[in-house]
N, C-alpha and C. Protein backbone atom coordinates (compact mmCIF):
# COMPACT_ATOMS: atom_id res chain seq x y z
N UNK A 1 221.26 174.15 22.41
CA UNK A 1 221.09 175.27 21.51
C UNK A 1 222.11 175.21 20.38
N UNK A 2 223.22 174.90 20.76
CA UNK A 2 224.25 175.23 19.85
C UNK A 2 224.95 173.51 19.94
N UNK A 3 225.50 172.90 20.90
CA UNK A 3 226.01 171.92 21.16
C UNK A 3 225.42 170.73 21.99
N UNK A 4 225.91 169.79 21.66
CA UNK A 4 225.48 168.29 22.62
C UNK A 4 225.76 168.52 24.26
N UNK A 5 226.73 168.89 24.61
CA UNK A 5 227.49 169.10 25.33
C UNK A 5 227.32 170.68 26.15
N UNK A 6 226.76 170.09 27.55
CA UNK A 6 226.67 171.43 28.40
C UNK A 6 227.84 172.32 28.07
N UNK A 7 228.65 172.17 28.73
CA UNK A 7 229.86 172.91 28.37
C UNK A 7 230.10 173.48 27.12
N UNK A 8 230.22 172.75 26.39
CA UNK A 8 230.74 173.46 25.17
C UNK A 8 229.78 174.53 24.68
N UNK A 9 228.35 174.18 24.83
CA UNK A 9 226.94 174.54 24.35
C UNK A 9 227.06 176.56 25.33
N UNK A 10 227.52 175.81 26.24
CA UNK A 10 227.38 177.17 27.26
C UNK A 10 228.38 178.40 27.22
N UNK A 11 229.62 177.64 26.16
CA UNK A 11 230.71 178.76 26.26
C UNK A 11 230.30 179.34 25.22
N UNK A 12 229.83 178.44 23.83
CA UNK A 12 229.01 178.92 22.99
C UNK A 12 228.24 179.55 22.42
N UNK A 13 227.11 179.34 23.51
CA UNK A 13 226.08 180.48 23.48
C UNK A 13 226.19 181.96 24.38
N UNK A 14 226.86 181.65 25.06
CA UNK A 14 227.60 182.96 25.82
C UNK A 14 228.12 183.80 25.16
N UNK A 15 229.28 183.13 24.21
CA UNK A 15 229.83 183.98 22.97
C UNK A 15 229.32 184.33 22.46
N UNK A 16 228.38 183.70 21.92
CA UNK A 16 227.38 183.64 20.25
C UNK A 16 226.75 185.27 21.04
N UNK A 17 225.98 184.98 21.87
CA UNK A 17 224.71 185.48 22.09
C UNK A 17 225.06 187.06 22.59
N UNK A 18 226.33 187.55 23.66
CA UNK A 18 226.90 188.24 23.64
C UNK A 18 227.01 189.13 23.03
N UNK A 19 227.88 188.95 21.33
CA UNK A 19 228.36 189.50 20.23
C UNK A 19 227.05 190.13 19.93
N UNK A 20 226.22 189.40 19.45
CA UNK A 20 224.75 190.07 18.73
C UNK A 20 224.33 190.24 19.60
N UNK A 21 224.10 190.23 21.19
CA UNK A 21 223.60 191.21 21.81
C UNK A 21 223.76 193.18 21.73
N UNK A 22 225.27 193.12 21.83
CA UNK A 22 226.20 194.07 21.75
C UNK A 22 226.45 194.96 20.51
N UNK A 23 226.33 194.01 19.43
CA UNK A 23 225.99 194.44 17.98
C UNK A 23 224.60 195.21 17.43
N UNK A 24 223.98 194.65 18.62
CA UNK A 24 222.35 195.35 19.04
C UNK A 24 222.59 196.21 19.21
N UNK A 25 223.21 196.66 20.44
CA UNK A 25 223.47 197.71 20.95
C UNK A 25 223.69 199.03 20.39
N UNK A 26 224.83 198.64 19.52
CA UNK A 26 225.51 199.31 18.92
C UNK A 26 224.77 200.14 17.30
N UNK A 27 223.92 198.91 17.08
CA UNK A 27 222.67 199.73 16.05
C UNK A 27 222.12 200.34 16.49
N UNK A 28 221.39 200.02 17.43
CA UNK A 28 220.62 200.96 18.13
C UNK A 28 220.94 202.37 18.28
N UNK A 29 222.09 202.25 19.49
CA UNK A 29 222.98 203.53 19.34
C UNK A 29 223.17 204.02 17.56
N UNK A 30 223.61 203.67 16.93
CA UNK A 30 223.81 204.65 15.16
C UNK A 30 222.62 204.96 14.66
N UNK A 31 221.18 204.04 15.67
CA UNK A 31 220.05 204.40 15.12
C UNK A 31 219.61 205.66 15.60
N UNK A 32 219.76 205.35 17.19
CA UNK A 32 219.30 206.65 17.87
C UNK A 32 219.90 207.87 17.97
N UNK A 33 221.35 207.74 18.01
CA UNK A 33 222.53 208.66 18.36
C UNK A 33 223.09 208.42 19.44
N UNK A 34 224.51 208.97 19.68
CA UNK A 34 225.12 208.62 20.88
C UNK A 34 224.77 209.52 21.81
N UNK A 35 223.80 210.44 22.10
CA UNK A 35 222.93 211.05 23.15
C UNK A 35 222.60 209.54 24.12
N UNK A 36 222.28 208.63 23.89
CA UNK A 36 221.77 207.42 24.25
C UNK A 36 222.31 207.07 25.44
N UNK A 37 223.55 207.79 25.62
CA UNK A 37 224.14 206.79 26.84
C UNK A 37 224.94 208.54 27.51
N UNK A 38 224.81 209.31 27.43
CA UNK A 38 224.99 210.66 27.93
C UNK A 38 225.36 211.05 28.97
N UNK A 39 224.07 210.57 29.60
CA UNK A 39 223.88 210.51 31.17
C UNK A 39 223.92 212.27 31.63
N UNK A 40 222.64 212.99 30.84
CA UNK A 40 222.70 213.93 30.75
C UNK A 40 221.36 214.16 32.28
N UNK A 41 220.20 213.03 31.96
CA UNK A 41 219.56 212.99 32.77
C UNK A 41 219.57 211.72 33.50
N UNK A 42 218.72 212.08 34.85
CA UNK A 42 218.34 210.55 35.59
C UNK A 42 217.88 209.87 34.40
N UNK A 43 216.87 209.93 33.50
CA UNK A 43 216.41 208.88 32.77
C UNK A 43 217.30 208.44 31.71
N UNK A 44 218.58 209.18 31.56
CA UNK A 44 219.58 208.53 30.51
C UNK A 44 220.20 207.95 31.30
N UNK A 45 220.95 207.63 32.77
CA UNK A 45 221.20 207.17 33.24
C UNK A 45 221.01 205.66 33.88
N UNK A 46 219.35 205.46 34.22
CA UNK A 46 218.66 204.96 34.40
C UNK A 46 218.46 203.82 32.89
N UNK A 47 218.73 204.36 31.72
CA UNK A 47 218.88 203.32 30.76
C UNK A 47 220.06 203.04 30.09
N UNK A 48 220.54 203.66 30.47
CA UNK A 48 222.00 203.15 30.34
C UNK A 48 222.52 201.80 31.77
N UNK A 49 221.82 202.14 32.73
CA UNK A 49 221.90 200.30 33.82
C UNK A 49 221.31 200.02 33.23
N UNK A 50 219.71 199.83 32.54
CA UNK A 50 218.95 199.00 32.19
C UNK A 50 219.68 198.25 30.73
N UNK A 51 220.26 198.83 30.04
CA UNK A 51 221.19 198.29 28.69
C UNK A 51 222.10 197.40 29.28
N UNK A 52 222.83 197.58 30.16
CA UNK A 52 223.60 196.59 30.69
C UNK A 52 223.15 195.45 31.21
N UNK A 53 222.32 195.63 31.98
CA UNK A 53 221.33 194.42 32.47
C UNK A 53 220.49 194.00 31.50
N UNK A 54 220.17 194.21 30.34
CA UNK A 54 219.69 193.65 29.40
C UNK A 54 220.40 192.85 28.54
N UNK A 55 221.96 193.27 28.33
CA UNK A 55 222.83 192.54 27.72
C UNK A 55 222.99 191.50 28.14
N UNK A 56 223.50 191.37 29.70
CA UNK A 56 223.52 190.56 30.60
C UNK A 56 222.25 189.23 30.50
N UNK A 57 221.02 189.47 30.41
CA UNK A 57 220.26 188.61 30.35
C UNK A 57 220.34 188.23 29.07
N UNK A 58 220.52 188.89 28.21
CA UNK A 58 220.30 188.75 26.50
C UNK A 58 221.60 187.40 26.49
N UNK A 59 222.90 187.62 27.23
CA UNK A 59 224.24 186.37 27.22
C UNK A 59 223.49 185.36 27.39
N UNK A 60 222.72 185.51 28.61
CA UNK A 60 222.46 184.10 29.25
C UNK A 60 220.62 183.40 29.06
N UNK A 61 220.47 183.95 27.94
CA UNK A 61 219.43 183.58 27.24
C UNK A 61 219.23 181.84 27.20
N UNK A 62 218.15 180.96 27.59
CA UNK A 62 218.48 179.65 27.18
C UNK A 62 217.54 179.36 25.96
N UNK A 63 216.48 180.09 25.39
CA UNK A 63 216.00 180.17 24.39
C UNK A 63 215.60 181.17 23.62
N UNK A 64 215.78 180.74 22.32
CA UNK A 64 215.61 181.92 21.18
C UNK A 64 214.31 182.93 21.20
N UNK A 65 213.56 182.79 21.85
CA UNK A 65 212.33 183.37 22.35
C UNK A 65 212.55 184.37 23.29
N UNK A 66 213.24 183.83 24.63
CA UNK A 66 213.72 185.00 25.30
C UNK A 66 215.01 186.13 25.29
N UNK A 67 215.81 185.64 24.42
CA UNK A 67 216.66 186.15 24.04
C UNK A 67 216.24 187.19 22.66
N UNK A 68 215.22 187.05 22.02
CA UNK A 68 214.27 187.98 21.62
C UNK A 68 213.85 188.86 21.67
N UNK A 69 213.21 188.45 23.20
CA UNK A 69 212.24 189.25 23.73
C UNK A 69 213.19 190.44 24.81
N UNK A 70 214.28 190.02 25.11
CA UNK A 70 215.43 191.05 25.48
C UNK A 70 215.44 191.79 24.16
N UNK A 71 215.86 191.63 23.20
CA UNK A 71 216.09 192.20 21.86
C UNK A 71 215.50 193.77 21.82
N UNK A 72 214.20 192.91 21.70
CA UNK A 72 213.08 194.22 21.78
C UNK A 72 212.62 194.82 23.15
N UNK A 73 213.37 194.49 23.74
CA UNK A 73 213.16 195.63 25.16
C UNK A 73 214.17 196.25 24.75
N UNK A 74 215.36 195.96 24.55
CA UNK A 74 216.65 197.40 24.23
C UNK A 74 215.80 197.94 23.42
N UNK A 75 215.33 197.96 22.31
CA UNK A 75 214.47 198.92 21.24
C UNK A 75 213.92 199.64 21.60
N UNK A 76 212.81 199.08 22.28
CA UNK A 76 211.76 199.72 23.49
C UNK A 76 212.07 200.81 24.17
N UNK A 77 213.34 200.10 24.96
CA UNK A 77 213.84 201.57 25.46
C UNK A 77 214.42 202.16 25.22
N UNK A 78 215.21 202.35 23.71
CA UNK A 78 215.99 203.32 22.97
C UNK A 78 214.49 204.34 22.31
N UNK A 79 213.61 203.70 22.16
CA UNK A 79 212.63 204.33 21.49
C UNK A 79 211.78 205.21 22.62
N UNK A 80 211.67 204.78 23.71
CA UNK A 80 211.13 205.10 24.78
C UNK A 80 211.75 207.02 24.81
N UNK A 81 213.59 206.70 24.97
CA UNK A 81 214.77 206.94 25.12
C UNK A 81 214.33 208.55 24.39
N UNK A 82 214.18 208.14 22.97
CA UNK A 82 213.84 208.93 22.00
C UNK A 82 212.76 210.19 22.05
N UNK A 83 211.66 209.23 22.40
CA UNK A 83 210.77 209.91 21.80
C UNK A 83 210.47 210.91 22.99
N UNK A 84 210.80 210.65 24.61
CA UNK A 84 210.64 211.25 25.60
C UNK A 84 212.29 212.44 25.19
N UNK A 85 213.12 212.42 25.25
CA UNK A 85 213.71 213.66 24.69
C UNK A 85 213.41 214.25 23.87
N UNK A 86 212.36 213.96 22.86
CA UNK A 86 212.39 214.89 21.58
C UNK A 86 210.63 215.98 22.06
N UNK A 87 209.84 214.96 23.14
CA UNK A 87 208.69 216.20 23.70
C UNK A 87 209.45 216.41 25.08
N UNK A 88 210.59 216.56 25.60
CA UNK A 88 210.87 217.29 26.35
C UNK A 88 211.45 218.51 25.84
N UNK A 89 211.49 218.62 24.76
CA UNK A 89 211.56 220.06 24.18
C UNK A 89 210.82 220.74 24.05
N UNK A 90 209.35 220.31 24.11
CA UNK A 90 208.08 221.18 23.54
C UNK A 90 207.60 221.06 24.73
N UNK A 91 207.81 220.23 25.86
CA UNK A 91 207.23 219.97 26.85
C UNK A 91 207.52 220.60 28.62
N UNK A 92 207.81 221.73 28.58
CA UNK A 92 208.22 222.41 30.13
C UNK A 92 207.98 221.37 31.53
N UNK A 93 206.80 221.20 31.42
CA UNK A 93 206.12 220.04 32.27
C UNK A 93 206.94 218.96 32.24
N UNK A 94 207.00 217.90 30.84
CA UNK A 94 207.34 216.92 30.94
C UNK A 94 209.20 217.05 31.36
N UNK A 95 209.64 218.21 30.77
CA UNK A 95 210.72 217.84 31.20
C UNK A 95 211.18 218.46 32.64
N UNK A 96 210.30 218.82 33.39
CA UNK A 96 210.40 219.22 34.74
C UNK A 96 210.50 217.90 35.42
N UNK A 97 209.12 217.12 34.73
CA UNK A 97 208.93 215.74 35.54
C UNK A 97 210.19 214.55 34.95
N UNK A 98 210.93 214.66 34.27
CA UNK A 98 211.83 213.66 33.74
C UNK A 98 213.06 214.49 34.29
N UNK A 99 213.61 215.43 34.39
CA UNK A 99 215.03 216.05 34.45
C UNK A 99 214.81 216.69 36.05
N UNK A 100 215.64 216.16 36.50
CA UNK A 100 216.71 216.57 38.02
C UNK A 100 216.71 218.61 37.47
N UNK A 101 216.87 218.90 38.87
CA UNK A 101 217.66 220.44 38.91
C UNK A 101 218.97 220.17 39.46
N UNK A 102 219.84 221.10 38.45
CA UNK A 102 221.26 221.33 39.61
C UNK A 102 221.15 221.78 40.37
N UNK A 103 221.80 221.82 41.59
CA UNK A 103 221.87 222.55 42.77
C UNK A 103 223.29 222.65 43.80
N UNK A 104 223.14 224.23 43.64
CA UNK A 104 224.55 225.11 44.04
C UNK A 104 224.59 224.47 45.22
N UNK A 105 225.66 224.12 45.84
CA UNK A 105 226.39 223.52 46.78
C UNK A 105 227.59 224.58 47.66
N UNK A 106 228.06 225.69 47.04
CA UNK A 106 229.09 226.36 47.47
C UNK A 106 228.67 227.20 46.57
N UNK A 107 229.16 228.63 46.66
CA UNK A 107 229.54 229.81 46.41
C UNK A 107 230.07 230.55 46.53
N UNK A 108 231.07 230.87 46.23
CA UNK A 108 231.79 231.97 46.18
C UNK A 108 232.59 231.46 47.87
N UNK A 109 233.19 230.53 47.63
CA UNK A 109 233.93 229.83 48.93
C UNK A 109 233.49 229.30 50.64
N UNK A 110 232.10 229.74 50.09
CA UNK A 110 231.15 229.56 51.37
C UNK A 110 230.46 227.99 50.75
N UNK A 111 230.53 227.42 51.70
CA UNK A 111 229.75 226.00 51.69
C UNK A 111 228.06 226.09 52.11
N UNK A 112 227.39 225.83 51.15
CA UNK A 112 225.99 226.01 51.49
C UNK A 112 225.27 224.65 52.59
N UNK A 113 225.55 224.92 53.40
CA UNK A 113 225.18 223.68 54.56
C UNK A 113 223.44 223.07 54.26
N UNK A 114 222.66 224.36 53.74
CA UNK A 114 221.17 223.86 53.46
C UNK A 114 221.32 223.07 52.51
N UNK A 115 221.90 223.31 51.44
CA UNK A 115 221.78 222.50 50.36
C UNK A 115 222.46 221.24 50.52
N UNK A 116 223.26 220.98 51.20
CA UNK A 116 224.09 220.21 51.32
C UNK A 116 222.83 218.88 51.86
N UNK A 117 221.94 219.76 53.23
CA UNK A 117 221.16 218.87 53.65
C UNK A 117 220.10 218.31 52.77
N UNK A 118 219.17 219.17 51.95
CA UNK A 118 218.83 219.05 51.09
C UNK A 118 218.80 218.37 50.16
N UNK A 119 219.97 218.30 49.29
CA UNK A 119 220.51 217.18 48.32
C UNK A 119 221.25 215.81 49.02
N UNK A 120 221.08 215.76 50.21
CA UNK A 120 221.96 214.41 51.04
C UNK A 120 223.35 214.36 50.61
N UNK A 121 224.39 215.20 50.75
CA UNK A 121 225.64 215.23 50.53
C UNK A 121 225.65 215.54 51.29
N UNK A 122 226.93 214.65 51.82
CA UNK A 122 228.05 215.08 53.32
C UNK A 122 228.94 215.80 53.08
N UNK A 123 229.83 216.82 54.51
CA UNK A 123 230.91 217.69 53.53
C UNK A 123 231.72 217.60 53.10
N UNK A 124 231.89 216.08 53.94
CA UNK A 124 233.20 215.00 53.30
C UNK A 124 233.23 214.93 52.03
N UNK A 125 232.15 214.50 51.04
CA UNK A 125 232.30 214.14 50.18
C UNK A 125 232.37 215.15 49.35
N UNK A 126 231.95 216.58 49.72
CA UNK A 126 231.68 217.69 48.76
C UNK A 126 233.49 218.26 49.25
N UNK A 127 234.32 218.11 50.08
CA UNK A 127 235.58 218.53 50.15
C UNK A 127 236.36 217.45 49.31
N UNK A 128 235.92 216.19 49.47
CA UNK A 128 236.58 215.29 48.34
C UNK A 128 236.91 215.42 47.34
N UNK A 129 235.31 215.80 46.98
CA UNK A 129 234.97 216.52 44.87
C UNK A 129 236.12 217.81 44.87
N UNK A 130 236.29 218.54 45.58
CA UNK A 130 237.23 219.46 45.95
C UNK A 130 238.62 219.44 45.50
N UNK A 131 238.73 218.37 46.33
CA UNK A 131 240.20 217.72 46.36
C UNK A 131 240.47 217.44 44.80
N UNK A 132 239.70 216.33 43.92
CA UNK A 132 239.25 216.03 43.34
C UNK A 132 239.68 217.20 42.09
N UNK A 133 239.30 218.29 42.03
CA UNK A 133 238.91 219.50 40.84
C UNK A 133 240.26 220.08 41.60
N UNK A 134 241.32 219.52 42.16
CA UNK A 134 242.32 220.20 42.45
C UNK A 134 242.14 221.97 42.73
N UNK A 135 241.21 221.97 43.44
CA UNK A 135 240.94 223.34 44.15
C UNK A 135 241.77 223.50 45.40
N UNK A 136 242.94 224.38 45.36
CA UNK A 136 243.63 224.20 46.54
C UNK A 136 243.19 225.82 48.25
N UNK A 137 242.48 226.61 47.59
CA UNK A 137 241.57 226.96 48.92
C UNK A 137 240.28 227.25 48.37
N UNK A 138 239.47 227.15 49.64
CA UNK A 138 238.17 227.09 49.38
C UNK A 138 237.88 228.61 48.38
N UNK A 139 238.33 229.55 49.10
CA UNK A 139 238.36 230.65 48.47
C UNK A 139 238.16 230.67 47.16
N UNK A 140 238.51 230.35 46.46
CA UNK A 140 239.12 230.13 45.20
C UNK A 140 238.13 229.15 44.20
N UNK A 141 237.61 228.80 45.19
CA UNK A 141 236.02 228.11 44.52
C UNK A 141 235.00 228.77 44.30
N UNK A 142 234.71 229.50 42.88
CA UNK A 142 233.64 229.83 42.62
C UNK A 142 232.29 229.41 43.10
N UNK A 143 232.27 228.03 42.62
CA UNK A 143 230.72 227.43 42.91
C UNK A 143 230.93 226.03 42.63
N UNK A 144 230.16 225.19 43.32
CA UNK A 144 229.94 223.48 43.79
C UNK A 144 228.59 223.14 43.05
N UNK A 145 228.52 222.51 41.81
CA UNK A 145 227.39 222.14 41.62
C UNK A 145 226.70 220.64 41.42
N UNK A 146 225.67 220.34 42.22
CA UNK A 146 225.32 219.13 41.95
C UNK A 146 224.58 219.10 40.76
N UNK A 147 225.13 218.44 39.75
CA UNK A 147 224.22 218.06 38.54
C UNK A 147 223.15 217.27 38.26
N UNK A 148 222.60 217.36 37.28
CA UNK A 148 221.08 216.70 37.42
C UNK A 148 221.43 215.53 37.36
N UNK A 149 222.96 214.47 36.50
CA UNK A 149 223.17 213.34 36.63
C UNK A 149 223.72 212.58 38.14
N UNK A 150 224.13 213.58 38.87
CA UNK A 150 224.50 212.96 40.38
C UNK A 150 226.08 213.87 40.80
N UNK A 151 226.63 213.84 39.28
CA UNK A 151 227.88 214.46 39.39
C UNK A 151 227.96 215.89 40.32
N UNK A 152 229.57 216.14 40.64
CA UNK A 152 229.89 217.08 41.23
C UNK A 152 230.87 218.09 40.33
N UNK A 153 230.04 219.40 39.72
CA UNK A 153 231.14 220.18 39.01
C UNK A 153 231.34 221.39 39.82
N UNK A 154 232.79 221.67 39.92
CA UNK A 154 233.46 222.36 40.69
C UNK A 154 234.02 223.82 40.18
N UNK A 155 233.62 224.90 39.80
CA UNK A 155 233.94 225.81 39.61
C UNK A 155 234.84 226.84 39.85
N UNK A 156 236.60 226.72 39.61
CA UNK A 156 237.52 227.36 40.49
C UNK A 156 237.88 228.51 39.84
N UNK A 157 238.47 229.62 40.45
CA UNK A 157 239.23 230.52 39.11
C UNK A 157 238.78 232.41 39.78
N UNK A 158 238.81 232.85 39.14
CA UNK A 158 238.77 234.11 39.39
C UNK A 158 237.63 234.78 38.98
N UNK A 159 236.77 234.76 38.02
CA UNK A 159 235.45 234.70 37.90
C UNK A 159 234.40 233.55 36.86
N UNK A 160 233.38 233.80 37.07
CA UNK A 160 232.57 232.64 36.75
C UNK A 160 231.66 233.31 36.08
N UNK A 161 231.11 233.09 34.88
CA UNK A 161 230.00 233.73 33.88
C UNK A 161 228.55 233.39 34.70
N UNK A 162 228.00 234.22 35.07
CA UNK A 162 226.79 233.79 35.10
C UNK A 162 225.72 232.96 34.53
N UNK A 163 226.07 233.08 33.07
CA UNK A 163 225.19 231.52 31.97
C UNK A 163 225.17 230.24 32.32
N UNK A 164 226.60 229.82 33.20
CA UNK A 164 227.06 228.97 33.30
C UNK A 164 225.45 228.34 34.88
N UNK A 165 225.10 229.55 35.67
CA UNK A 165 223.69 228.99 36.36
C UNK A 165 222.41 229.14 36.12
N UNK A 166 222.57 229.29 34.97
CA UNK A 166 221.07 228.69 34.27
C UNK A 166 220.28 227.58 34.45
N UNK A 167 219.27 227.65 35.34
CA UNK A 167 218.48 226.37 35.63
C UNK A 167 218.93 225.72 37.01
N UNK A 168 220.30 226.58 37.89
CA UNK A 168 220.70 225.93 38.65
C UNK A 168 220.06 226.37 40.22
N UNK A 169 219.80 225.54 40.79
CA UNK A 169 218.68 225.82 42.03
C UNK A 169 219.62 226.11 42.81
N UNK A 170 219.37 226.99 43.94
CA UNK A 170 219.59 227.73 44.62
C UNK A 170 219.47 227.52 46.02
N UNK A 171 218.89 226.14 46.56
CA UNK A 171 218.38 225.44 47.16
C UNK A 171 218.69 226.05 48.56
C-alpha cells in the first residue's frame, strides 16, 4: 500500500490510516454536534462502541476499498445518529422504543429491593455507587437513580425538587 516492505508498509499504514480515520471522526462530530457521543441514550451509547470499532477496522484496513467502506459506515451512523434524535422529538412512540426509563432505586433512604430486582442490580453495587457519591448514611440519600445510560445518580442532601423525577419509573 504504502511500502515494499511488510514492516515498514504496516507501521505506515497504521499511522496513515488512523489519523484520517480519526480526522473522520472528528468532522463528523463538527458536522453533527457533540450530542454524538453523549451517551444520553442506549443508542448513543451503542454508537459511540460502534465508532470505536470502526476506527479500529478503518487502522487496519488492507485496501482502499475497505477502508472506504468503513468511512461511510461512520457517516451512516452519525446520520442514522441524527436523524433518529431529531423524530424522537415529534415522535412519543419512537422515542419510547429508542430511550431506556430511569428507574428509582432508593428513596428517601429506603432501598427499593423490587427495583433493584427488576433492573438486575445487586445491593452491593448500588451501596458502592453510594460509597462512590460520598453519601455517608443512607438516611441522607434522597433518591438512587438508574439512568437510561446504565449510570448510577445518587441524590444526597436535605431536599430534592421533584422536576428532578420526571420520566423516572417507579418500578
Amino acid at each position: 500500500m504504502f511500502f515494499d516492505g511488510p514492516i515498514l508498509d504496516a507501521i505506515a499504514r497504521g499511522s496513515v490510516l488512523s489519523v484520517i480515520g480519526l480526522g473522520w471522526i472528528i468532522l463528523l462530530v463538527r458536522i453533527v454536534g457533540l450530542r454524538s457521543f453523549s451517551k444520553m441514550t442506549n443508542f448513543d451509547f451503542v454508537m459511540t462502541v460502534a465508532m470505536g470499532s470502526l476506527l479500529a477496522g478503518a487502522s487496519q484496513s488492507q485496501q482502499w476499498t475497505g477502508f472506504l467502506q468503513t468511512l461511510t459506515a461512520m457517516a451512516c451512523l452519525f446520520t442514522v445518529q441524527y436523524i433518529v434524535s431529531r423524530l424522537r422529538r415529534w415522535s412519543a412512540r419512537l422515542d419510547a422504543l429508542v430511550q431506556n426509563t430511569p428507574t428509582l432505586l432508593m428513596k428517601d433512604g429506603v432501598i427499593l429491593h423490587d427495583a433493584l430486582r427488576a433492573t438486575r442490580v445487586a445491593e452491593e453495587d448500588l451501596i458502592a455507587k453510594l460509597r462512590e457519591a460520598n453519601a455517608l448514611e443512607l438516611s441522607s440519600v434522597r433518591a438512587v437513580v438508574l439512568e437510561t445510560t446504565g449510570n448510577i445518580s445518587v441524590l444526597h442532601g436535605d431536599h430534592v425538587d421533584a422536576a428532578l423525577f420526571k420520566g423516572v419509573s417507579r418500578a
